[in-house]
C-alpha atoms as a PDB file:
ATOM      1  CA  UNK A   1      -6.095  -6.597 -11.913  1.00  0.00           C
ATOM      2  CA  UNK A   2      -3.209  -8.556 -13.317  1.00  0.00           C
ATOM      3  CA  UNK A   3      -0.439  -9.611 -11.020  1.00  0.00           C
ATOM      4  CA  UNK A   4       1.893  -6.767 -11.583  1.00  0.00           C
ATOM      5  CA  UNK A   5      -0.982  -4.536 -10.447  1.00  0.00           C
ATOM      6  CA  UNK A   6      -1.565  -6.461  -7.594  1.00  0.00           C
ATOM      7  CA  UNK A   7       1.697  -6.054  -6.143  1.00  0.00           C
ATOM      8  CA  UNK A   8       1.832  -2.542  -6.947  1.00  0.00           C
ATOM      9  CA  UNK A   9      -1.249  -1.853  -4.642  1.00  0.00           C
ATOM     10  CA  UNK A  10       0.185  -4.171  -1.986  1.00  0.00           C
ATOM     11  CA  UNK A  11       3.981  -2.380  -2.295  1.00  0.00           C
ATOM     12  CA  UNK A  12       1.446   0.897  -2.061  1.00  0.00           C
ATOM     13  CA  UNK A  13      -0.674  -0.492   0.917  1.00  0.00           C
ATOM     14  CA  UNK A  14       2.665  -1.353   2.520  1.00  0.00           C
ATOM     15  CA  UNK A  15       4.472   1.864   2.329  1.00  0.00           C
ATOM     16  CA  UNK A  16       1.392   4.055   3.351  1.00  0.00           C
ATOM     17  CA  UNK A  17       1.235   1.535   6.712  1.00  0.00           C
ATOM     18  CA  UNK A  18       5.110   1.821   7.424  1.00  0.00           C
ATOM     19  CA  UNK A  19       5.131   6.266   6.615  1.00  0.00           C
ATOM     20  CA  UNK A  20       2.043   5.933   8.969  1.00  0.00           C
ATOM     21  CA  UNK A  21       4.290   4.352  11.758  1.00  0.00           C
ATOM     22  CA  UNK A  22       7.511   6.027  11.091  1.00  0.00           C
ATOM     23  CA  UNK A  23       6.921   9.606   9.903  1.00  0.00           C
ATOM     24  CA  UNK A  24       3.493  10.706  10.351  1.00  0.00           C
ATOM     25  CA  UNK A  25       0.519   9.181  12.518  1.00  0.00           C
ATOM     26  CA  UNK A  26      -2.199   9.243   9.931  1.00  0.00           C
ATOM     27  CA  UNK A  27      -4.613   6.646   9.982  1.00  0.00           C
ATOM     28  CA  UNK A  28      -6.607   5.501  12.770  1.00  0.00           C
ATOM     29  CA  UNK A  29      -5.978   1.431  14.256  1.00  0.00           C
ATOM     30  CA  UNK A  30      -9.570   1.030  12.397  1.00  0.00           C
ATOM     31  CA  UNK A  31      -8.168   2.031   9.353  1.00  0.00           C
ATOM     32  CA  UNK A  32      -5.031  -0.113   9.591  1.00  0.00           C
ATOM     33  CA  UNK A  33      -6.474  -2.732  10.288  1.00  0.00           C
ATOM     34  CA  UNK A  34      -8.747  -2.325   6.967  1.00  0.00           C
ATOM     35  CA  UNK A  35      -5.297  -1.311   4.733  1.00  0.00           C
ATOM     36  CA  UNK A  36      -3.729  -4.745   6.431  1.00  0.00           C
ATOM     37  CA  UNK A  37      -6.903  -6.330   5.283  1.00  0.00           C
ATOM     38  CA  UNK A  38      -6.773  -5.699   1.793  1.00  0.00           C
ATOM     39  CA  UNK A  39      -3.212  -5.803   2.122  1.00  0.00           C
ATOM     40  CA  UNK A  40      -3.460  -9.393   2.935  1.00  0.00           C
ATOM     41  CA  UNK A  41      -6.622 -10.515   0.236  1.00  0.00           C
ATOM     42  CA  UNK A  42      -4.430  -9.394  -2.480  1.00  0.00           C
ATOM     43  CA  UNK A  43      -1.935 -11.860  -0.993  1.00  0.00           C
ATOM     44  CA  UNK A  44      -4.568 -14.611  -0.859  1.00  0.00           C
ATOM     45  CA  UNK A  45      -5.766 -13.251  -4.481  1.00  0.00           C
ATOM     46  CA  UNK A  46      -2.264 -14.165  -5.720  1.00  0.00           C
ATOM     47  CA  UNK A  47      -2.191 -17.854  -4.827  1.00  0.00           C
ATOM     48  CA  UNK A  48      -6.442 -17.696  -5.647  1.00  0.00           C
ATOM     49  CA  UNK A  49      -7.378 -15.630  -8.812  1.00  0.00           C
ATOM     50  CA  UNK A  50     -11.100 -16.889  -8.109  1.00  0.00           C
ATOM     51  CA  UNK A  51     -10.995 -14.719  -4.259  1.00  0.00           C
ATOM     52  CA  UNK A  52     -12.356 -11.294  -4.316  1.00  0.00           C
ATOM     53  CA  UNK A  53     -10.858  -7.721  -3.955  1.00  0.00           C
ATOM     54  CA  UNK A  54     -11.467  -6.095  -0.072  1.00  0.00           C
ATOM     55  CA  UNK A  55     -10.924  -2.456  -1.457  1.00  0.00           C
ATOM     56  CA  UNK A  56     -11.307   0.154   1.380  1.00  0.00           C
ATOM     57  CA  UNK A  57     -13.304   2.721   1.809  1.00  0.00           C
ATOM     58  CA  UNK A  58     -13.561   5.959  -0.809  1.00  0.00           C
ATOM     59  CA  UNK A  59     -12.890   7.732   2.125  1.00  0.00           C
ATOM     60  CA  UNK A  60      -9.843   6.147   3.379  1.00  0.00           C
ATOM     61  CA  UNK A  61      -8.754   5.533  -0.220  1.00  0.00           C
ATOM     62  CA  UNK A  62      -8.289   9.415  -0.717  1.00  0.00           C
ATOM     63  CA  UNK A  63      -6.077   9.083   2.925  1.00  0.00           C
ATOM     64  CA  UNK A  64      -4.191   6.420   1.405  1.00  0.00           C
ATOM     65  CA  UNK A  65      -3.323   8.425  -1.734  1.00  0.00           C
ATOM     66  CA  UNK A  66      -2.064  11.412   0.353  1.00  0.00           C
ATOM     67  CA  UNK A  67       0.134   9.792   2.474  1.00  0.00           C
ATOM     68  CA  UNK A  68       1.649   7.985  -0.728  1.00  0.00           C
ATOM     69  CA  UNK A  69       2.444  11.324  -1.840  1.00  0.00           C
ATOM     70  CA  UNK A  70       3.963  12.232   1.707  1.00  0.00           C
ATOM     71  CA  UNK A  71       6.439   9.127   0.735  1.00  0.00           C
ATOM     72  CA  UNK A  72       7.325  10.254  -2.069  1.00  0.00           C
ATOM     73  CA  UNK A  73       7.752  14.135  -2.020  1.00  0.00           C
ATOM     74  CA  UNK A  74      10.175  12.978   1.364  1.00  0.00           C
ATOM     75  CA  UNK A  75      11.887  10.457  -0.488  1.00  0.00           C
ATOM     76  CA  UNK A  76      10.862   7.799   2.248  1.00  0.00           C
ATOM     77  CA  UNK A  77      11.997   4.484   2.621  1.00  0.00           C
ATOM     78  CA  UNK A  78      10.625   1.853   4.928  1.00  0.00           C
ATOM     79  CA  UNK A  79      12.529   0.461   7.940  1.00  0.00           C
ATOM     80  CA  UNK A  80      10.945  -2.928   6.780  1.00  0.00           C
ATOM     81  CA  UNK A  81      11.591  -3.437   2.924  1.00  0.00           C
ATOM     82  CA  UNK A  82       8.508  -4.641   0.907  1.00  0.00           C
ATOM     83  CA  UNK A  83       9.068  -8.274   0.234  1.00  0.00           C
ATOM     84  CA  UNK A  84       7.134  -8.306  -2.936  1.00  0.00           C
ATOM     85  CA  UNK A  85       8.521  -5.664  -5.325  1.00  0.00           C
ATOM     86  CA  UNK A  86      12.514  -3.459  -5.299  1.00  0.00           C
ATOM     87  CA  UNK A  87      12.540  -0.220  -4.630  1.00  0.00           C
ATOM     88  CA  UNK A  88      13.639   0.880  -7.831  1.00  0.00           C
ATOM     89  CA  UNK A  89       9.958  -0.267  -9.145  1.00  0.00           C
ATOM     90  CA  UNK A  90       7.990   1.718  -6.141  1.00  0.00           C
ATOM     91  CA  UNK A  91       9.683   4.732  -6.869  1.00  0.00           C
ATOM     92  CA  UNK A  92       8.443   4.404 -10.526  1.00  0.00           C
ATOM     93  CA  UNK A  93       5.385   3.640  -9.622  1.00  0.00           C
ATOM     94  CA  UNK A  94       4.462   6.386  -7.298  1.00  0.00           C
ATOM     95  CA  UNK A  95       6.198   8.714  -9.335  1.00  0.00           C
ATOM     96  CA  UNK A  96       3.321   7.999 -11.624  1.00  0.00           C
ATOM     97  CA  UNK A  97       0.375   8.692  -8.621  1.00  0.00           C
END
């Protein structure tokens, strides 16, 4: 993944954690905790191209995918901006999902 894709999944990760909290309880504290860490590789991956990927599970992938869609079918928008990408970019980019 180049950098632009990496901050697309983490804007993605993000958004899915925050419609989780503030709209509809959907994953499980395991599963946060696994979206927070591969959140928070792909952080370390930017500052360390040589680290590698945590993807989730298949599983919780699908999950992750479905509540992105939630966001975006209700227009949502996190209490807590994303610090890594504008809004005018997410909306693209899950328009595209």
């Amino acid at each position: 993944m180049n950098n632009h894709q990496i901050k697309e999944r983490i804007a993605q990760l993000y958004t899915a954690l925050q419609f989780c909290s503030e709209k509809i309880k959907t994953f499980t504290t395991g599963e946060r905790i696994c979206i927070n860490q591969e959140r928070f590789q792909w952080m370390h991956i930017l500052e360390n191209a040589e680290a590698e990927p945590r993807p989730v599970s298949l599983d919780l992938e699908r999950k992750i995918k479905e509540v992105t869609h939630l966001a975006v079918k209700y227009h949502f928008k996190p209490y807590y901006e994303d610090p890594f990408i504008d809004e005018n970019e997410f909306n693209l980019i899950a328009e595209r999902k």
